[in-house]
Protein backbone atom coordinates (compact mmCIF):
# COMPACT_ATOMS: atom_id res chain seq x y z
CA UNK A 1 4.08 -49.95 46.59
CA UNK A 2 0.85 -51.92 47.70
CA UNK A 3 -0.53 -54.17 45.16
CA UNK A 4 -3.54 -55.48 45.03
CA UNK A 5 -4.37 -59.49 46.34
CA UNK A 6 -7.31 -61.84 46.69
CA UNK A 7 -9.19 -61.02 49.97
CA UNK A 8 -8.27 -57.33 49.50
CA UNK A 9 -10.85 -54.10 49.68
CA UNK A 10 -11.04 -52.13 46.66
CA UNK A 11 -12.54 -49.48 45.06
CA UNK A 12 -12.56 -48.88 41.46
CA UNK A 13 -13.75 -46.05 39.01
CA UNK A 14 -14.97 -47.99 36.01
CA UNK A 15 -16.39 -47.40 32.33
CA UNK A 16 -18.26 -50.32 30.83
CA UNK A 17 -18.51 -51.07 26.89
CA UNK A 18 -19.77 -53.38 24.88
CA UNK A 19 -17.63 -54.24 21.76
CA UNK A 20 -19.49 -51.51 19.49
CA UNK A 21 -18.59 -49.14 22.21
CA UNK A 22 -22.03 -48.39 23.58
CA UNK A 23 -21.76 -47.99 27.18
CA UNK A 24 -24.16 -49.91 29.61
CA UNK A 25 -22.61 -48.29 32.48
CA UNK A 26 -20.34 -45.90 34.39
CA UNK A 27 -19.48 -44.97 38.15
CA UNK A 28 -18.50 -41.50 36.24
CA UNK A 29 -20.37 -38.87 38.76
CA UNK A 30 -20.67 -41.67 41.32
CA UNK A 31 -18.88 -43.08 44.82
CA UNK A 32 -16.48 -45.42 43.24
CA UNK A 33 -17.34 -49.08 43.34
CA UNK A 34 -16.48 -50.79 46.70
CA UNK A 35 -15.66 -54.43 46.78
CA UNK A 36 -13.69 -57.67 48.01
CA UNK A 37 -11.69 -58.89 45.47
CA UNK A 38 -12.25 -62.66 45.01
CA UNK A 39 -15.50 -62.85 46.61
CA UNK A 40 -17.54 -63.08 43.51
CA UNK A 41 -19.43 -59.82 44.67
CA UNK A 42 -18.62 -58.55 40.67
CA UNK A 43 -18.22 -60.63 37.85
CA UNK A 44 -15.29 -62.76 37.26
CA UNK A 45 -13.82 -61.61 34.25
CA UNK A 46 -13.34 -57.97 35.98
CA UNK A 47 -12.27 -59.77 39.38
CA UNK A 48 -9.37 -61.27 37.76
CA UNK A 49 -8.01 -58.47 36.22
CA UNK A 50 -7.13 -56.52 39.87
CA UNK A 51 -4.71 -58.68 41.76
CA UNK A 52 -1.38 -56.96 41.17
CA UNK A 53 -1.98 -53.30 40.24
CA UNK A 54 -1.35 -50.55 42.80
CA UNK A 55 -3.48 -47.33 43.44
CA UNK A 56 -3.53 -44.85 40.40
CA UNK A 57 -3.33 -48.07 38.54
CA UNK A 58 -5.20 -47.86 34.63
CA UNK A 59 -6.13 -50.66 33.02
CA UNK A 60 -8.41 -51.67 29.68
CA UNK A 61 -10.17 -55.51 30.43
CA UNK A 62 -12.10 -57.13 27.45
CA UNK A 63 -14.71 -59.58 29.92
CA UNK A 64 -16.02 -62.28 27.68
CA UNK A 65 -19.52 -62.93 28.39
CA UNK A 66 -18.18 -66.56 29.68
CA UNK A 67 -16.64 -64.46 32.33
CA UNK A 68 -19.44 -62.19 32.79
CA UNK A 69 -23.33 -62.79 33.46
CA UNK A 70 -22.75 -66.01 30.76
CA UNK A 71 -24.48 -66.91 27.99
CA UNK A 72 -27.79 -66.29 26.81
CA UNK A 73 -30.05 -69.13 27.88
CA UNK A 74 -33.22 -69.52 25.71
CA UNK A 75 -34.45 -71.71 28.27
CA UNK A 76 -34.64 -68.48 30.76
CA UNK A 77 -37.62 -67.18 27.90
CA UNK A 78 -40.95 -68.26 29.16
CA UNK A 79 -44.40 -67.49 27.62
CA UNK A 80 -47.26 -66.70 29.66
CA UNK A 81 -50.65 -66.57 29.02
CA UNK A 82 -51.45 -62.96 28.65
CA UNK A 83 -54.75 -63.19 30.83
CA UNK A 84 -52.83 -64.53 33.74
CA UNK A 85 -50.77 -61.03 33.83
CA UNK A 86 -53.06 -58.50 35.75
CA UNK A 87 -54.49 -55.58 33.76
CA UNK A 88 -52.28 -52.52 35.47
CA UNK A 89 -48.49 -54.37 34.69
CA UNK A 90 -47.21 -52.73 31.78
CA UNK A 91 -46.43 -54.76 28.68
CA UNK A 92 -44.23 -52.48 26.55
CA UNK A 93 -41.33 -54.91 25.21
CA UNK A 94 -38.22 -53.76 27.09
CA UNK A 95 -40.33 -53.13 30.06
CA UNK A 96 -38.41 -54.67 33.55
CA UNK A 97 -40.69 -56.04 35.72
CA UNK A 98 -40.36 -58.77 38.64
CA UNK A 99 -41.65 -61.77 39.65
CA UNK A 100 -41.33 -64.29 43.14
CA UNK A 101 -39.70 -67.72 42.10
CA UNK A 102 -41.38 -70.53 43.73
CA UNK A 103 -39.11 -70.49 46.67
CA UNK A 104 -40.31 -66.63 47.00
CA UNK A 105 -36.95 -64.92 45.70
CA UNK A 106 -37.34 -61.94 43.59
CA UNK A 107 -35.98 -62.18 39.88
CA UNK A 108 -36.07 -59.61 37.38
CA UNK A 109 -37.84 -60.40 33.97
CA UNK A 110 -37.93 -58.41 31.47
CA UNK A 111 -41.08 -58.20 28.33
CA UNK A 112 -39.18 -59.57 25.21
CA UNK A 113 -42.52 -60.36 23.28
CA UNK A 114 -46.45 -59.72 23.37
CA UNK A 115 -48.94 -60.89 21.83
CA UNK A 116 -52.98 -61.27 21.74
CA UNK A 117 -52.48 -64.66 23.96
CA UNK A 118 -48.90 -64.50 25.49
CA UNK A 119 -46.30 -62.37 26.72
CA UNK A 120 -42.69 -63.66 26.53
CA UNK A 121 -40.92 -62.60 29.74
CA UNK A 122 -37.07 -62.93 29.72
CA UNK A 123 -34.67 -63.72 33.08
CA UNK A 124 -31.90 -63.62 31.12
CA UNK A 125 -29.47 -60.43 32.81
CA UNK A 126 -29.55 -57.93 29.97
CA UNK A 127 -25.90 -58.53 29.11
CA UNK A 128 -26.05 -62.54 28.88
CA UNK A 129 -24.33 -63.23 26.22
CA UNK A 130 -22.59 -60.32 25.44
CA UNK A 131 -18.83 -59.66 25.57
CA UNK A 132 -17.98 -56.69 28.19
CA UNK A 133 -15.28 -54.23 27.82
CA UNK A 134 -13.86 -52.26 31.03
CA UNK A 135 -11.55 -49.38 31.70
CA UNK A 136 -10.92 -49.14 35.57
CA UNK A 137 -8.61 -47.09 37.53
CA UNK A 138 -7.97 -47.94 41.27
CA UNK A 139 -8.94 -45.60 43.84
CA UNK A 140 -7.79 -47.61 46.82
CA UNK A 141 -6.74 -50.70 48.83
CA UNK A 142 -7.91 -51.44 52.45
C-alpha cells in the first residue's frame, strides 16, 4: 500500500472547525483539494499530518494557530482617516475589502472598526490566532 511522502500529489476531502465546532470551511460538494505535500501551498499544521497515510485514509488534526495563519498581530490593525476612503467603499464592520501594498501586491483587509474620523482596517487572515481543527480523508496520491 502507497503511503503518502514529502514531494507527493494529493488530494484531500476536508472539514474545518474551530474548537467550538463552528465550521469555517468544507470541500463537502466540492473537487477535493489538490496539493504538493511539503510545498507550503496549505498550512503547516495540516501539511504535517499527511506523510504516511494511504488512500481511504481518515484522520482528525487539531492545527494550532502557531501552525496555521499564526497569531493575531495587532500591529496588522491600521486606522485610516475616514475621508481618505472614497464615498462608494462600503464600511459595514466585517466588510472584506482590498487594498495595493506599496510594492503594488493585493492584500485583503477587512473593516474591524468605524468611526466619525477613522476606519480600522484589519490584514490579519480571519483565522490568525485561532486554533484549527481538521477531519480529512485521502482521495489520492500521484
Amino acid at each position: 500500500m502507497t503511503q503518502v511522502k514529502t514531494g507527493d500529489k494529493v488530494s484531500i476531502h476536508y472539514r474545518g472547525t474551530l474548537n467550538d465546532g463552528t465550521q469555517f470551511d468544507s470541500s463537502e460538494g466540492r473537487d477535493p483539494l489538490e496539493f504538493t505535500v511539503g510545498s507550503g501551498q496549505i498550512i503547516p499544521g495540516l501539511d504535517k499530518a499527511l506523510p504516511g497515510m494511504a488512500v481511504g485514509d481518515k484522520k482528525s488534526v487539531p492545527v494550532p494557530a502557531t501552525e496555521a495563519y499564526g497569531a493575531h498581530n495587532p500591529d496588522a490593525r491600521q486606522a485610516i482617516p475616514r475621508d481618505q476612503i472614497p464615498a462608494d467603499i462600503p464600511l459595514e464592520i466585517g466588510t472584506a475589502l482590498q487594498m495595493r501594498t506599496p510594492d503594488g501586491q493585493a492584500m485583503q483587509v477587512i473593516v474591524a472598526e468605524v468611526t466619525a474620523e477613522t476606519v480600522t482596517l484589519d490584514a490579519n487572515h480571519p483565522l490568525a490566532g485561532k486554533d484549527l481543527n481538521f477531519d480529512i480523508e485521502l482521495v489520492s496520491i500521484g
